[in-house]
N, C-alpha and C. Protein backbone atom coordinates (compact mmCIF):
# COMPACT_ATOMS: atom_id res chain seq x y z
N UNK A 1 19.93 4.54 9.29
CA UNK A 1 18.49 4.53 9.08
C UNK A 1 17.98 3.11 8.94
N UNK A 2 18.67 2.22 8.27
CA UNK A 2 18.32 0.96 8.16
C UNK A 2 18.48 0.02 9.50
N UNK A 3 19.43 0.42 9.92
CA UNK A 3 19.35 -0.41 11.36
C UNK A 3 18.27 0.00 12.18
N UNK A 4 17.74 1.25 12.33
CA UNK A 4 16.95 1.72 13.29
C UNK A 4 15.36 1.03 12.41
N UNK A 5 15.29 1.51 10.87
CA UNK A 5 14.07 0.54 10.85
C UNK A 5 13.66 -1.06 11.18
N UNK A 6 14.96 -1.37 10.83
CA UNK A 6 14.93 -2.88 11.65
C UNK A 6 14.76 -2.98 12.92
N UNK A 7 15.68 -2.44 13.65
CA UNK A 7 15.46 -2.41 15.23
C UNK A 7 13.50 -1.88 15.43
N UNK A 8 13.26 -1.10 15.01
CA UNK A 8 11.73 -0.68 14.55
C UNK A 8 10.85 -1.90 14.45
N UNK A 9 11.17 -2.55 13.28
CA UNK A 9 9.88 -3.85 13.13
C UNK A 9 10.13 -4.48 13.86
N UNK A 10 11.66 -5.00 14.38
CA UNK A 10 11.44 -6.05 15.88
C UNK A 10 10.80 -5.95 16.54
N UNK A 11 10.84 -4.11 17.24
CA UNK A 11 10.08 -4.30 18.41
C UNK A 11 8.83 -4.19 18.30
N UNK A 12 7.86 -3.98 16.68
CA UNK A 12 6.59 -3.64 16.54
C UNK A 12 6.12 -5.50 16.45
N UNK A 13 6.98 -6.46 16.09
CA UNK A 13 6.40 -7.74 16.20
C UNK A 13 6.71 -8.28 17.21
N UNK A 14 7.30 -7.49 18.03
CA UNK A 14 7.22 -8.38 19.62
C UNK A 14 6.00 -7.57 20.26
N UNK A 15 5.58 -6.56 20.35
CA UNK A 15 4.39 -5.90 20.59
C UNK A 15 3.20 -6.71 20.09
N UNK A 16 3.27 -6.94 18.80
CA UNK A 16 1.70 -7.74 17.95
C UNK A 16 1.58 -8.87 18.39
N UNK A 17 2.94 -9.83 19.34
CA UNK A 17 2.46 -10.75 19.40
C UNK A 17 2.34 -10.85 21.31
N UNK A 18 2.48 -9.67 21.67
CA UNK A 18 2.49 -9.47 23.58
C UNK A 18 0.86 -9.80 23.94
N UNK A 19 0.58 -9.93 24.98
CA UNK A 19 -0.35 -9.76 25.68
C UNK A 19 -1.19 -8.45 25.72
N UNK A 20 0.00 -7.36 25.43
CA UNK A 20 -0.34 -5.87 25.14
C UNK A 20 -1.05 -5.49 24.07
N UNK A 21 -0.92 -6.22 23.13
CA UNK A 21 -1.47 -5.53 22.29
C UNK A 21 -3.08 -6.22 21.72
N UNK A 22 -2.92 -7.24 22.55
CA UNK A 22 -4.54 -7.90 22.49
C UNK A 22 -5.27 -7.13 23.48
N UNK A 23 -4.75 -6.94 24.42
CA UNK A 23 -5.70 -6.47 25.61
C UNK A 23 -5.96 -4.59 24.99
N UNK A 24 -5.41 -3.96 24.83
CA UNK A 24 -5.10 -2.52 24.21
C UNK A 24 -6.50 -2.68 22.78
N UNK A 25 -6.06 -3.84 22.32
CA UNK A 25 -7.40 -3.94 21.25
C UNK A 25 -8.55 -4.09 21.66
N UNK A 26 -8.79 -4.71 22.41
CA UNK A 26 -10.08 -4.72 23.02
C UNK A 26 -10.46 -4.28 24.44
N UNK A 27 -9.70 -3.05 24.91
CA UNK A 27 -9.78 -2.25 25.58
C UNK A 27 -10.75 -1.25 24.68
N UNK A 28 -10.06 -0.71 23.31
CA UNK A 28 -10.08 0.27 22.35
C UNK A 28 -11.92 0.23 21.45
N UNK A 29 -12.38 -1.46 21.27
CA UNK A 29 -13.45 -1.60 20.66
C UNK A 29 -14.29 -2.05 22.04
N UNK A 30 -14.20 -2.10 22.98
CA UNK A 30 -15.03 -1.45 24.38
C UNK A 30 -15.24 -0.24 24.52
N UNK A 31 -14.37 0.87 24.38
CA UNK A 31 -14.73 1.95 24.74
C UNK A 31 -15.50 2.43 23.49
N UNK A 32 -14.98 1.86 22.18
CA UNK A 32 -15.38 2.43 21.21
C UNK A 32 -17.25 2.28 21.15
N UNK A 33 -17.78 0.67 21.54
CA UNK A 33 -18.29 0.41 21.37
C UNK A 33 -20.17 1.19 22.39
N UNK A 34 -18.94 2.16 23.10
CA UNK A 34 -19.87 3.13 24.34
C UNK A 34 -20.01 4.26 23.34
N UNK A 35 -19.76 4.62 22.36
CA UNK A 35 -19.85 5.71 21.97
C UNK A 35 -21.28 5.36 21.05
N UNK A 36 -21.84 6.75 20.29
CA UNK A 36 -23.00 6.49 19.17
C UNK A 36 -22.56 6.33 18.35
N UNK A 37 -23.14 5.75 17.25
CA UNK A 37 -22.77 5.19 15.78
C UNK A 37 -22.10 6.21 15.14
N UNK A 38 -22.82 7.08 14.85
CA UNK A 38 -22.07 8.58 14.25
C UNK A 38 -20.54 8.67 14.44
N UNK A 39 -20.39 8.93 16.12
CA UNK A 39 -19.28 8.73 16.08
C UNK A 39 -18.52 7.78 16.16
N UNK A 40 -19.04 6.83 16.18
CA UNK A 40 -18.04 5.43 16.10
C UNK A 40 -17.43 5.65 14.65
N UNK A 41 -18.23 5.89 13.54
CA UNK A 41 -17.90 5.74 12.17
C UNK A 41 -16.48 6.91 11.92
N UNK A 42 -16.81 8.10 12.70
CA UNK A 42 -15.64 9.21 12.27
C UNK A 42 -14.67 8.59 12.79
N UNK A 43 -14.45 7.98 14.46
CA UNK A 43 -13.36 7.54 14.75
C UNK A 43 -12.60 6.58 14.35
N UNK A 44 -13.69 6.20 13.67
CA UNK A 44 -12.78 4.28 12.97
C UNK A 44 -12.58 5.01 11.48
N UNK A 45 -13.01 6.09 11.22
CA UNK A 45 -12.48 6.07 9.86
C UNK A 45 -11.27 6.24 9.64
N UNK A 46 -10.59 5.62 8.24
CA UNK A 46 -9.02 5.67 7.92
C UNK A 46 -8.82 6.85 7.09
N UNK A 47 -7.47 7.41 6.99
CA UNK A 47 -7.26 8.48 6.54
C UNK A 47 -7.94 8.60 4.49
N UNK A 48 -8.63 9.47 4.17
CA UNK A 48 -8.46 9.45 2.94
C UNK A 48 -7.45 9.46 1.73
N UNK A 49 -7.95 8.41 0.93
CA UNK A 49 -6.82 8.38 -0.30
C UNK A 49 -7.29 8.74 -1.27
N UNK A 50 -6.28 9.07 -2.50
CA UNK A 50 -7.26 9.73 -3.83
C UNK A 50 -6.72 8.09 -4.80
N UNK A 51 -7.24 7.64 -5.18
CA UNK A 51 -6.97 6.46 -6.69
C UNK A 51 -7.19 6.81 -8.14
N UNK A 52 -5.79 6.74 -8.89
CA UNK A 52 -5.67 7.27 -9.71
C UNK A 52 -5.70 5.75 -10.99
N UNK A 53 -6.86 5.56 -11.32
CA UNK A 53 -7.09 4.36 -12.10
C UNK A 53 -6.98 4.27 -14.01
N UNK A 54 -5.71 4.19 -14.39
CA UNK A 54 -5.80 4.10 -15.88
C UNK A 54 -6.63 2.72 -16.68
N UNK A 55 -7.39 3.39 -17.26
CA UNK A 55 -8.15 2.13 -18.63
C UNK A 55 -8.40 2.92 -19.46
N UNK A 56 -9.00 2.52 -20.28
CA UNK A 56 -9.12 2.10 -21.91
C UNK A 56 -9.63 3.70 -22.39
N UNK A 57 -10.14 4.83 -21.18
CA UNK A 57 -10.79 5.62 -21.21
C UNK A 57 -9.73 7.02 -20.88
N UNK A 58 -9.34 6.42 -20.59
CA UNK A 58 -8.26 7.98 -19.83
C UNK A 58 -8.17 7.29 -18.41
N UNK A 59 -7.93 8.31 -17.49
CA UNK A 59 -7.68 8.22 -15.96
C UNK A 59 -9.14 8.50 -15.09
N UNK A 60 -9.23 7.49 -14.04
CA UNK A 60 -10.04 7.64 -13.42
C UNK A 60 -9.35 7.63 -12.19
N UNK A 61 -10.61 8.97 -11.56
CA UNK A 61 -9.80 9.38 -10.20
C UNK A 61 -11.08 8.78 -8.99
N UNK A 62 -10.65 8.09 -7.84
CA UNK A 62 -11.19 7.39 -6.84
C UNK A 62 -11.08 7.60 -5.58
N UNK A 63 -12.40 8.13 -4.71
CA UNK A 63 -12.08 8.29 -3.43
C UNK A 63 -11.84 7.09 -2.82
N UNK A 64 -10.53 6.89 -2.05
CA UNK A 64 -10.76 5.74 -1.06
C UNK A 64 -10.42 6.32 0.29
N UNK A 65 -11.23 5.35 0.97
CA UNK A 65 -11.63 5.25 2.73
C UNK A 65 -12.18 3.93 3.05
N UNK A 66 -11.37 3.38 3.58
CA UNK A 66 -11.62 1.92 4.53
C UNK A 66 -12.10 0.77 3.28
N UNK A 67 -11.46 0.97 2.75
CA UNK A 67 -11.62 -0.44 1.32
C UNK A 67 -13.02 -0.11 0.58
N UNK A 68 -13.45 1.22 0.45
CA UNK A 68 -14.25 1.88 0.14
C UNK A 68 -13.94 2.73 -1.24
N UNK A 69 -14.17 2.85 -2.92
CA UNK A 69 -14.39 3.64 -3.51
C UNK A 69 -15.41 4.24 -4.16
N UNK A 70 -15.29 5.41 -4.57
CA UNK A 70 -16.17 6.59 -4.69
C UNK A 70 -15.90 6.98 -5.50
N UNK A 71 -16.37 6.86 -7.06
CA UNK A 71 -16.34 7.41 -7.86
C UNK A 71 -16.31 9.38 -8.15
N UNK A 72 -14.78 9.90 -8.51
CA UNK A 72 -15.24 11.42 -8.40
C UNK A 72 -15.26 11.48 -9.36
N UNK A 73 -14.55 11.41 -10.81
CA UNK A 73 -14.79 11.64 -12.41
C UNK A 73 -13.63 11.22 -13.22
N UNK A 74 -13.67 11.35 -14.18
CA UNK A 74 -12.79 11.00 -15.65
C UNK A 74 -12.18 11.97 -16.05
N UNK A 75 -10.43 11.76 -16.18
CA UNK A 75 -10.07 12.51 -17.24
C UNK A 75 -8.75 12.32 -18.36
N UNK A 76 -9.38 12.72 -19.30
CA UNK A 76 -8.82 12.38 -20.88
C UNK A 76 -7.26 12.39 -20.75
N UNK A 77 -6.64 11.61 -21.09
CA UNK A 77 -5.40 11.71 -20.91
C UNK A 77 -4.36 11.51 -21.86
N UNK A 78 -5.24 12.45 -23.09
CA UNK A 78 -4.90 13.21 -23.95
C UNK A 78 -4.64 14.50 -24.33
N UNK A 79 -4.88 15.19 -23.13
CA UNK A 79 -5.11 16.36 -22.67
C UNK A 79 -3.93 17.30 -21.62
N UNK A 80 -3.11 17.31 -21.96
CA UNK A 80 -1.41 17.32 -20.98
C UNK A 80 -1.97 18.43 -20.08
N UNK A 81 -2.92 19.89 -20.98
CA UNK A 81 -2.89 20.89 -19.81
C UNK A 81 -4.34 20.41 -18.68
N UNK A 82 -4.42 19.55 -19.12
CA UNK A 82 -5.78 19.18 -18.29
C UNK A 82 -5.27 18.38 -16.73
N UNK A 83 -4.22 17.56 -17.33
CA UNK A 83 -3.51 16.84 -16.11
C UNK A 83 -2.67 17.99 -15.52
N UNK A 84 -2.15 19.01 -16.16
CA UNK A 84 -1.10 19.56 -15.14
C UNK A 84 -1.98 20.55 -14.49
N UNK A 85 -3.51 20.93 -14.77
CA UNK A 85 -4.41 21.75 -13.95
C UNK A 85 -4.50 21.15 -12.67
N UNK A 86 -5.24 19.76 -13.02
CA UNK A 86 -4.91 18.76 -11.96
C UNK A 86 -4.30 18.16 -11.03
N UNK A 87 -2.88 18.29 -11.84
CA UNK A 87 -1.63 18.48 -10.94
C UNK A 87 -1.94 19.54 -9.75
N UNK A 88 -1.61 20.64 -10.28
CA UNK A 88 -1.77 22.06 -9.37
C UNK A 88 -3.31 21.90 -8.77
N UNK A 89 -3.80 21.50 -9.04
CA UNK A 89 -5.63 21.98 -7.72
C UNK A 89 -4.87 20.72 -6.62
N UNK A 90 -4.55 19.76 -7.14
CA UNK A 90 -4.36 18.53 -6.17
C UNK A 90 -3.25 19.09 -5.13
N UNK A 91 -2.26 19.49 -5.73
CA UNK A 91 -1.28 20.34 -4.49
C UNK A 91 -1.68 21.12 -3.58
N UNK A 92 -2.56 22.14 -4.15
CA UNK A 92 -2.54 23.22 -3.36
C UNK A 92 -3.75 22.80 -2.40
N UNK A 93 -4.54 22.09 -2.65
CA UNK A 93 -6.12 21.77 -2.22
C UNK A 93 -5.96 20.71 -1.40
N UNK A 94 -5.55 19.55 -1.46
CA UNK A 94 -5.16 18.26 -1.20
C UNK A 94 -3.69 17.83 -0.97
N UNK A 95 -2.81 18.64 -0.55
CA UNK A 95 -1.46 18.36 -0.28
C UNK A 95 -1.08 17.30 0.86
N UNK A 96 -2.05 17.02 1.22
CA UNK A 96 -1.89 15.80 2.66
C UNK A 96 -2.56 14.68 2.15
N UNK A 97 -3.33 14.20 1.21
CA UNK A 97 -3.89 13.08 0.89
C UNK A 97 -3.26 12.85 -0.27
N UNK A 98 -2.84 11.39 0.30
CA UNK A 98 -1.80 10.43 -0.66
C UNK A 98 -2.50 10.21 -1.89
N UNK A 99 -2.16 10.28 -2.91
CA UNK A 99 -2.13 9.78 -4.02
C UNK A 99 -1.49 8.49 -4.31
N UNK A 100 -2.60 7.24 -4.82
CA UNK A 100 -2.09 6.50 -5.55
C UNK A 100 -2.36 5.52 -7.06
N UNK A 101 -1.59 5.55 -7.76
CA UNK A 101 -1.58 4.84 -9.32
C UNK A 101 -2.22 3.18 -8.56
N UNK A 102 -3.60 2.53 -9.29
CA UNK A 102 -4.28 1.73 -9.27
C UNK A 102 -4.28 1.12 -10.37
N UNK A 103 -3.16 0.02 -10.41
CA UNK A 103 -3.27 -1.29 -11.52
C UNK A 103 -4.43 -2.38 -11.35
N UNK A 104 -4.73 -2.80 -12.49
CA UNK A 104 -5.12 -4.21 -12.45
C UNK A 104 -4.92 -5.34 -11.79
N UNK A 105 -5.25 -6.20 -10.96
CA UNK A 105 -4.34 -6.97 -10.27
C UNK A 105 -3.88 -8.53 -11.31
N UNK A 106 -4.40 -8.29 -13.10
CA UNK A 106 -3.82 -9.15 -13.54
C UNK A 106 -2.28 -8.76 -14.30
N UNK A 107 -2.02 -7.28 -13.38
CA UNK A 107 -0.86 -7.02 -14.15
C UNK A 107 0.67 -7.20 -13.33
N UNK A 108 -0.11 -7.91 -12.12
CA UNK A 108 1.29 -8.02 -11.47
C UNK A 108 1.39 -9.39 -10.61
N UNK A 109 2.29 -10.63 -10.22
CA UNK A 109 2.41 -11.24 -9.71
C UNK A 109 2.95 -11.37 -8.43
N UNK A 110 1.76 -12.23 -7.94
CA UNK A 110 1.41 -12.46 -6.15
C UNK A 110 2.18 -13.53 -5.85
N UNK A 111 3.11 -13.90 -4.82
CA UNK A 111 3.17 -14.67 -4.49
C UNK A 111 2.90 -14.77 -2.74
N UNK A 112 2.50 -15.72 -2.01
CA UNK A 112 2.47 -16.20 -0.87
C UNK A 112 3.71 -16.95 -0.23
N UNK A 113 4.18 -16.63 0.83
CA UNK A 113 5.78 -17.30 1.17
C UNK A 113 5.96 -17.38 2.37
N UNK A 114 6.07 -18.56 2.64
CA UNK A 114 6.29 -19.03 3.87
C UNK A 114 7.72 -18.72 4.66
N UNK A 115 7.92 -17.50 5.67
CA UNK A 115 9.43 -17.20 5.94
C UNK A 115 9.42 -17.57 7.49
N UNK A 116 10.90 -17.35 8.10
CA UNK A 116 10.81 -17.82 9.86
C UNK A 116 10.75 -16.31 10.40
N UNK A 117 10.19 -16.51 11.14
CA UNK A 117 9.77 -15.37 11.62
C UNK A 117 10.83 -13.61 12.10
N UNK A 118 12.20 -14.57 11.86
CA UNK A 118 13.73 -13.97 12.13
C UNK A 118 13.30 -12.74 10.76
N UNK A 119 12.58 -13.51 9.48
CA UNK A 119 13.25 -12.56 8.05
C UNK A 119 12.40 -11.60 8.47
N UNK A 120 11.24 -10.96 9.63
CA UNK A 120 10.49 -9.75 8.94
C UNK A 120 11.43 -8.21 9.53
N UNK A 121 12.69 -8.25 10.28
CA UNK A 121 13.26 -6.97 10.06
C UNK A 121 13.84 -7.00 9.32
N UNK A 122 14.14 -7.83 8.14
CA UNK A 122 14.98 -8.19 6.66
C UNK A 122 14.23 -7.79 5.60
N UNK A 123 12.81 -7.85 5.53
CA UNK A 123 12.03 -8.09 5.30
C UNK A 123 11.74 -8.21 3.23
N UNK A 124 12.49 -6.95 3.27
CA UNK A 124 12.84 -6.16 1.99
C UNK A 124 13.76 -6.95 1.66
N UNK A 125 14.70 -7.39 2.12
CA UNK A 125 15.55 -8.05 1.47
C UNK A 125 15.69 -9.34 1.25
N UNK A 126 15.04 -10.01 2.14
CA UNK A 126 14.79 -11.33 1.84
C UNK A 126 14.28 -11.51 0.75
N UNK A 127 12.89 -10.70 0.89
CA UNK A 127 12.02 -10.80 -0.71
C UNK A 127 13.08 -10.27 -2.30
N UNK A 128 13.73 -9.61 -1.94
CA UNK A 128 14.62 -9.43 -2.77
C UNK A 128 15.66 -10.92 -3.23
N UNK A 129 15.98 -11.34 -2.52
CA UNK A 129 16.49 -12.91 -2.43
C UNK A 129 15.91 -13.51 -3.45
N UNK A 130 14.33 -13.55 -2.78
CA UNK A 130 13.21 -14.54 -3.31
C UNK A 130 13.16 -14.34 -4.34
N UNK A 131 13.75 -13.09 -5.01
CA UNK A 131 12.87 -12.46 -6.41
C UNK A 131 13.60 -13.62 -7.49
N UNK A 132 14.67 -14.19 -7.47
CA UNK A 132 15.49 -15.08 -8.14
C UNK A 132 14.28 -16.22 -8.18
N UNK A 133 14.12 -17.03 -7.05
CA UNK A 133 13.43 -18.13 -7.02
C UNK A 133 12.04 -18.38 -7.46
N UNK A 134 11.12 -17.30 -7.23
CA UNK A 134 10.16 -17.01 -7.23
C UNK A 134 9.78 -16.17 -8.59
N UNK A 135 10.34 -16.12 -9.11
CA UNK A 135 10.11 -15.15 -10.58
C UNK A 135 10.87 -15.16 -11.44
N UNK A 136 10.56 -15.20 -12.91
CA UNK A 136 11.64 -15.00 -13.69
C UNK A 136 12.10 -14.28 -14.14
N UNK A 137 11.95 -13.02 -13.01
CA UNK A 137 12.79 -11.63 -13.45
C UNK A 137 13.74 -11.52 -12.04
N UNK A 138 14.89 -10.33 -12.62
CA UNK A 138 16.01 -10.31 -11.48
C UNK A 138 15.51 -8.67 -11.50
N UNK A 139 15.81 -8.49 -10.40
CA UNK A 139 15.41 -7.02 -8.97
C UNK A 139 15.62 -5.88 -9.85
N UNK A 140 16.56 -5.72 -11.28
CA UNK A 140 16.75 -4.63 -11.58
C UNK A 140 15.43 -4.25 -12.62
N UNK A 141 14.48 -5.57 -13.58
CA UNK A 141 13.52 -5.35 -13.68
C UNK A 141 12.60 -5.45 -13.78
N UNK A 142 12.26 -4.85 -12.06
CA UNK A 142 10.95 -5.07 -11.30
C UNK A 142 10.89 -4.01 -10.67
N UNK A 143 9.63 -3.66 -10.27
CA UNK A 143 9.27 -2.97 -8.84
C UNK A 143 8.58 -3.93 -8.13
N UNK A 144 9.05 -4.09 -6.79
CA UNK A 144 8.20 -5.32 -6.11
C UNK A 144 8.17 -4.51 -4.35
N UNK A 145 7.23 -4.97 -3.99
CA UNK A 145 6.99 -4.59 -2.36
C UNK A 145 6.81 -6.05 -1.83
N UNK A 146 6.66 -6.00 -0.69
CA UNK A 146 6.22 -7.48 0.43
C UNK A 146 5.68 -6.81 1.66
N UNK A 147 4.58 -7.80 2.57
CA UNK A 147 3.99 -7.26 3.26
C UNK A 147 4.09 -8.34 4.40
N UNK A 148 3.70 -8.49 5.45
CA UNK A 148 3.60 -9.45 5.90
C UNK A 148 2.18 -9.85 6.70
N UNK A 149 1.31 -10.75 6.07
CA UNK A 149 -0.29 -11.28 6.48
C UNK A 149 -0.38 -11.55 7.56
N UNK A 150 0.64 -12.74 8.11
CA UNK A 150 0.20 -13.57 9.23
C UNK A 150 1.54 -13.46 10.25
N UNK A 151 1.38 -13.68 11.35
CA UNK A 151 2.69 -13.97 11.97
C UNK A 151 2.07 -15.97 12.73
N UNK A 152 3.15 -16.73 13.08
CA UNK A 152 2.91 -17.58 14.13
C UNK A 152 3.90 -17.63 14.44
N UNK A 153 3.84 -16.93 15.90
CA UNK A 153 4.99 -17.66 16.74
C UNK A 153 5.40 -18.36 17.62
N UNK A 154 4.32 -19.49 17.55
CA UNK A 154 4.59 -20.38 17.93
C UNK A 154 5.93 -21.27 17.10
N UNK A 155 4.97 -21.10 15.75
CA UNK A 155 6.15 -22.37 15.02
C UNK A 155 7.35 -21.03 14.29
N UNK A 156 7.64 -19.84 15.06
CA UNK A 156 8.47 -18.94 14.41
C UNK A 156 8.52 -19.23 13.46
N UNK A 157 7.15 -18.71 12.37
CA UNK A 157 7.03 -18.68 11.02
C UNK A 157 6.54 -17.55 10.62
N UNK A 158 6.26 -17.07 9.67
CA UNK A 158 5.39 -15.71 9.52
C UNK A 158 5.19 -16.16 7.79
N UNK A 159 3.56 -15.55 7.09
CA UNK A 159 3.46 -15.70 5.76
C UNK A 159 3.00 -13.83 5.48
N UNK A 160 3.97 -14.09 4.29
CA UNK A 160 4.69 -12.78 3.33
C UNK A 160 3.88 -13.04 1.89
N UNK A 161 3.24 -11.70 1.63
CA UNK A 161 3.28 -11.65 0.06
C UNK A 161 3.99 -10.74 -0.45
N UNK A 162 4.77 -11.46 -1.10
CA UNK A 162 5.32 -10.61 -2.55
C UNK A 162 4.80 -10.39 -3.65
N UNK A 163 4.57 -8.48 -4.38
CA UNK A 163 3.89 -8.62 -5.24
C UNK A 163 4.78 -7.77 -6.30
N UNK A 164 5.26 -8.30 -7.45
CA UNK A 164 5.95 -7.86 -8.36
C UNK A 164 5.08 -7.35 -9.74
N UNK A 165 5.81 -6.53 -9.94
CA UNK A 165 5.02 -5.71 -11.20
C UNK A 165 6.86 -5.36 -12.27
N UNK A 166 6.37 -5.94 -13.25
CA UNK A 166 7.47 -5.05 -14.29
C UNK A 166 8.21 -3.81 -14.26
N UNK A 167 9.03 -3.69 -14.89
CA UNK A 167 9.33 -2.36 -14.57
C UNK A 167 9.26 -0.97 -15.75
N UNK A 168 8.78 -2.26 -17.10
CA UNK A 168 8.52 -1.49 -18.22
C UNK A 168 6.84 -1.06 -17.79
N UNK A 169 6.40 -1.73 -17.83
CA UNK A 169 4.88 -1.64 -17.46
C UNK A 169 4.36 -0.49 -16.50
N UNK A 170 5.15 -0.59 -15.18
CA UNK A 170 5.07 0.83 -14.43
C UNK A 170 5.38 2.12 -15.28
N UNK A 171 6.83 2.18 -16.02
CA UNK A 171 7.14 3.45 -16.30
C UNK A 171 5.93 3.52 -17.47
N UNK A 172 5.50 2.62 -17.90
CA UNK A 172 4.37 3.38 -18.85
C UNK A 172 3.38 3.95 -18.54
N UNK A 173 2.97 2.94 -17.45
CA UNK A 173 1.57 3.99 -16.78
C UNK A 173 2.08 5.06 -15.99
N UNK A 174 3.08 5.40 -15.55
CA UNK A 174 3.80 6.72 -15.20
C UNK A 174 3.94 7.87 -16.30
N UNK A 175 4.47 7.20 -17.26
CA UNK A 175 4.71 8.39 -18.52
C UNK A 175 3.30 8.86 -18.92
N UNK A 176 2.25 8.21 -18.57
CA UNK A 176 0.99 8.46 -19.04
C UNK A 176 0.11 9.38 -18.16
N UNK A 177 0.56 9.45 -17.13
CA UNK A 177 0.40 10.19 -15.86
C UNK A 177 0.83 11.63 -15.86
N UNK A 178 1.84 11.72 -16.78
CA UNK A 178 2.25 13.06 -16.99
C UNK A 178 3.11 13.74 -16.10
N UNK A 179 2.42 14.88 -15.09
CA UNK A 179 2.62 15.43 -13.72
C UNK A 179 2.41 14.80 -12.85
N UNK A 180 1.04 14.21 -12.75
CA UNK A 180 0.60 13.83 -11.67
C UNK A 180 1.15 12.53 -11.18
N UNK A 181 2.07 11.92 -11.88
CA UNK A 181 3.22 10.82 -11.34
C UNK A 181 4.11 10.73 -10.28
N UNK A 182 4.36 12.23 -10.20
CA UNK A 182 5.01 13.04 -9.13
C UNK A 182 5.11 12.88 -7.69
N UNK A 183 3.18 13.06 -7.57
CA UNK A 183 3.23 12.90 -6.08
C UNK A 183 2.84 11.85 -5.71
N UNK A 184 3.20 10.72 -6.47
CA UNK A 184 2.11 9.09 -5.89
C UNK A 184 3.27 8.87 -4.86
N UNK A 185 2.17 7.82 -3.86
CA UNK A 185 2.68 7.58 -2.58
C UNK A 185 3.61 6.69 -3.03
C-alpha cells in the first residue's frame, strides 16, 4: 500500500507540473465560464463539511463549503446524552459528510520547509525526520500532518508545511467530544 501511494504522488506531481494539467485547467474555467452563474456556483462547489469547534462554551458545530462557515448551533458539553443524540442523527442523516474537530491555530505549530522536490512521495516521512529538528518534541508526542504549498521544478525544490499539535492536547479535546470523536475525518 505504501509503495503504490508513493508511486501515486509521483505520478500526480509529474501531472501538476505537465503541460496537461495547465491546459485541462483552463480548458475547465472556459467551459465553465459559458455556463450561468447559478450554475457555475453548484459546479464549483466543494463537497460539504460539518466543523466541530470547542471553546469556552461547549461545542460549536459549523457548516463548511469552499472556506466558507455557517453557523448551525451550540452544544453543552456537559450533557453526554445530548452528544450521543448527536452522535446518532449525524450517522444516520449525514453519514457521507466528513466531520471535523476545529482547533485554534494558536494551539499548534506551523512550520514552512524548504524540501527537493525527490521528498514529496516520502512525504510523511521526511516530515517525520524534521520533527527532531524542527520541534522540541519527538513523533511519539505529537500528531503532526504536512502538506505540500508550492512545487518548483525548475530548481527541484518544493515548500512543505508542517503542522504539529501535542498529543496531550488532542486527546483532550477528543475525550471532550465524547462519541462524536469517532467519526472525525
Amino acid at each position: 500500500a505504501d509503495t503504490a501511494q508513493r508511486q501515486a504522488t509521483l505520478l500526480y506531481a509529474r501531472y501538476a507540473e505537465s503541460p496537461l494539467s495547465l491546459w485541462l485547467r483552463q480548458a475547465g474555467t472556459a467551459v465553465l465560464s459559458l455556463l450561468p452563474a447559478s450554475w457555475r456556483q453548484r459546479l464549483e462547489a466543494g463537497p460539504l463539511q460539518l466543523g466541530l469547534q470547542l471553546d469556552a462554551n461547549g461545542l460549536s458545530l459549523l457548516a463548511l463549503r469552499d472556506q466558507r462557515e455557517t453557523a448551525l448551533g451550540d452544544v453543552a458539553l456537559d450533557a453526554p446524552e445530548m452528544l450521543a443524540m448527536l452522535d446518532r442523527k449525524l450517522r444516520s442523516e449525514s453519514s457521507d459528510v466528513a466531520r471535523w474537530l476545529l482547533l485554534p491555530a494558536d494551539s499548534v505549530l506551523r512550520r514552512r520547509l524548504g524540501l527537493p522536490l525527490a521528498a514529496e512521495p516520502r512525504l510523511q516521512e521526511v516530515l517525520a525526520h524534521e520533527l527532531d529538528r524542527q520541534t522540541p518534541f519527538s513523533a511519539e508526542q505529537v500528531s503532526y500532518a504536512g502538506r505540500v504549498i508550492a512545487r518548483d521544478p525548475a530548481a527541484k525544490q518544493l515548500q512543505a508545511e508542517l503542522v504539529v499539535l501535542p498529543r496531550a492536547r488532542l486527546d483532550a479535546a477528543l475525550a471532550s467530544l465524547g462519541p462524536l470523536a469517532v467519526g472525525l475525518a
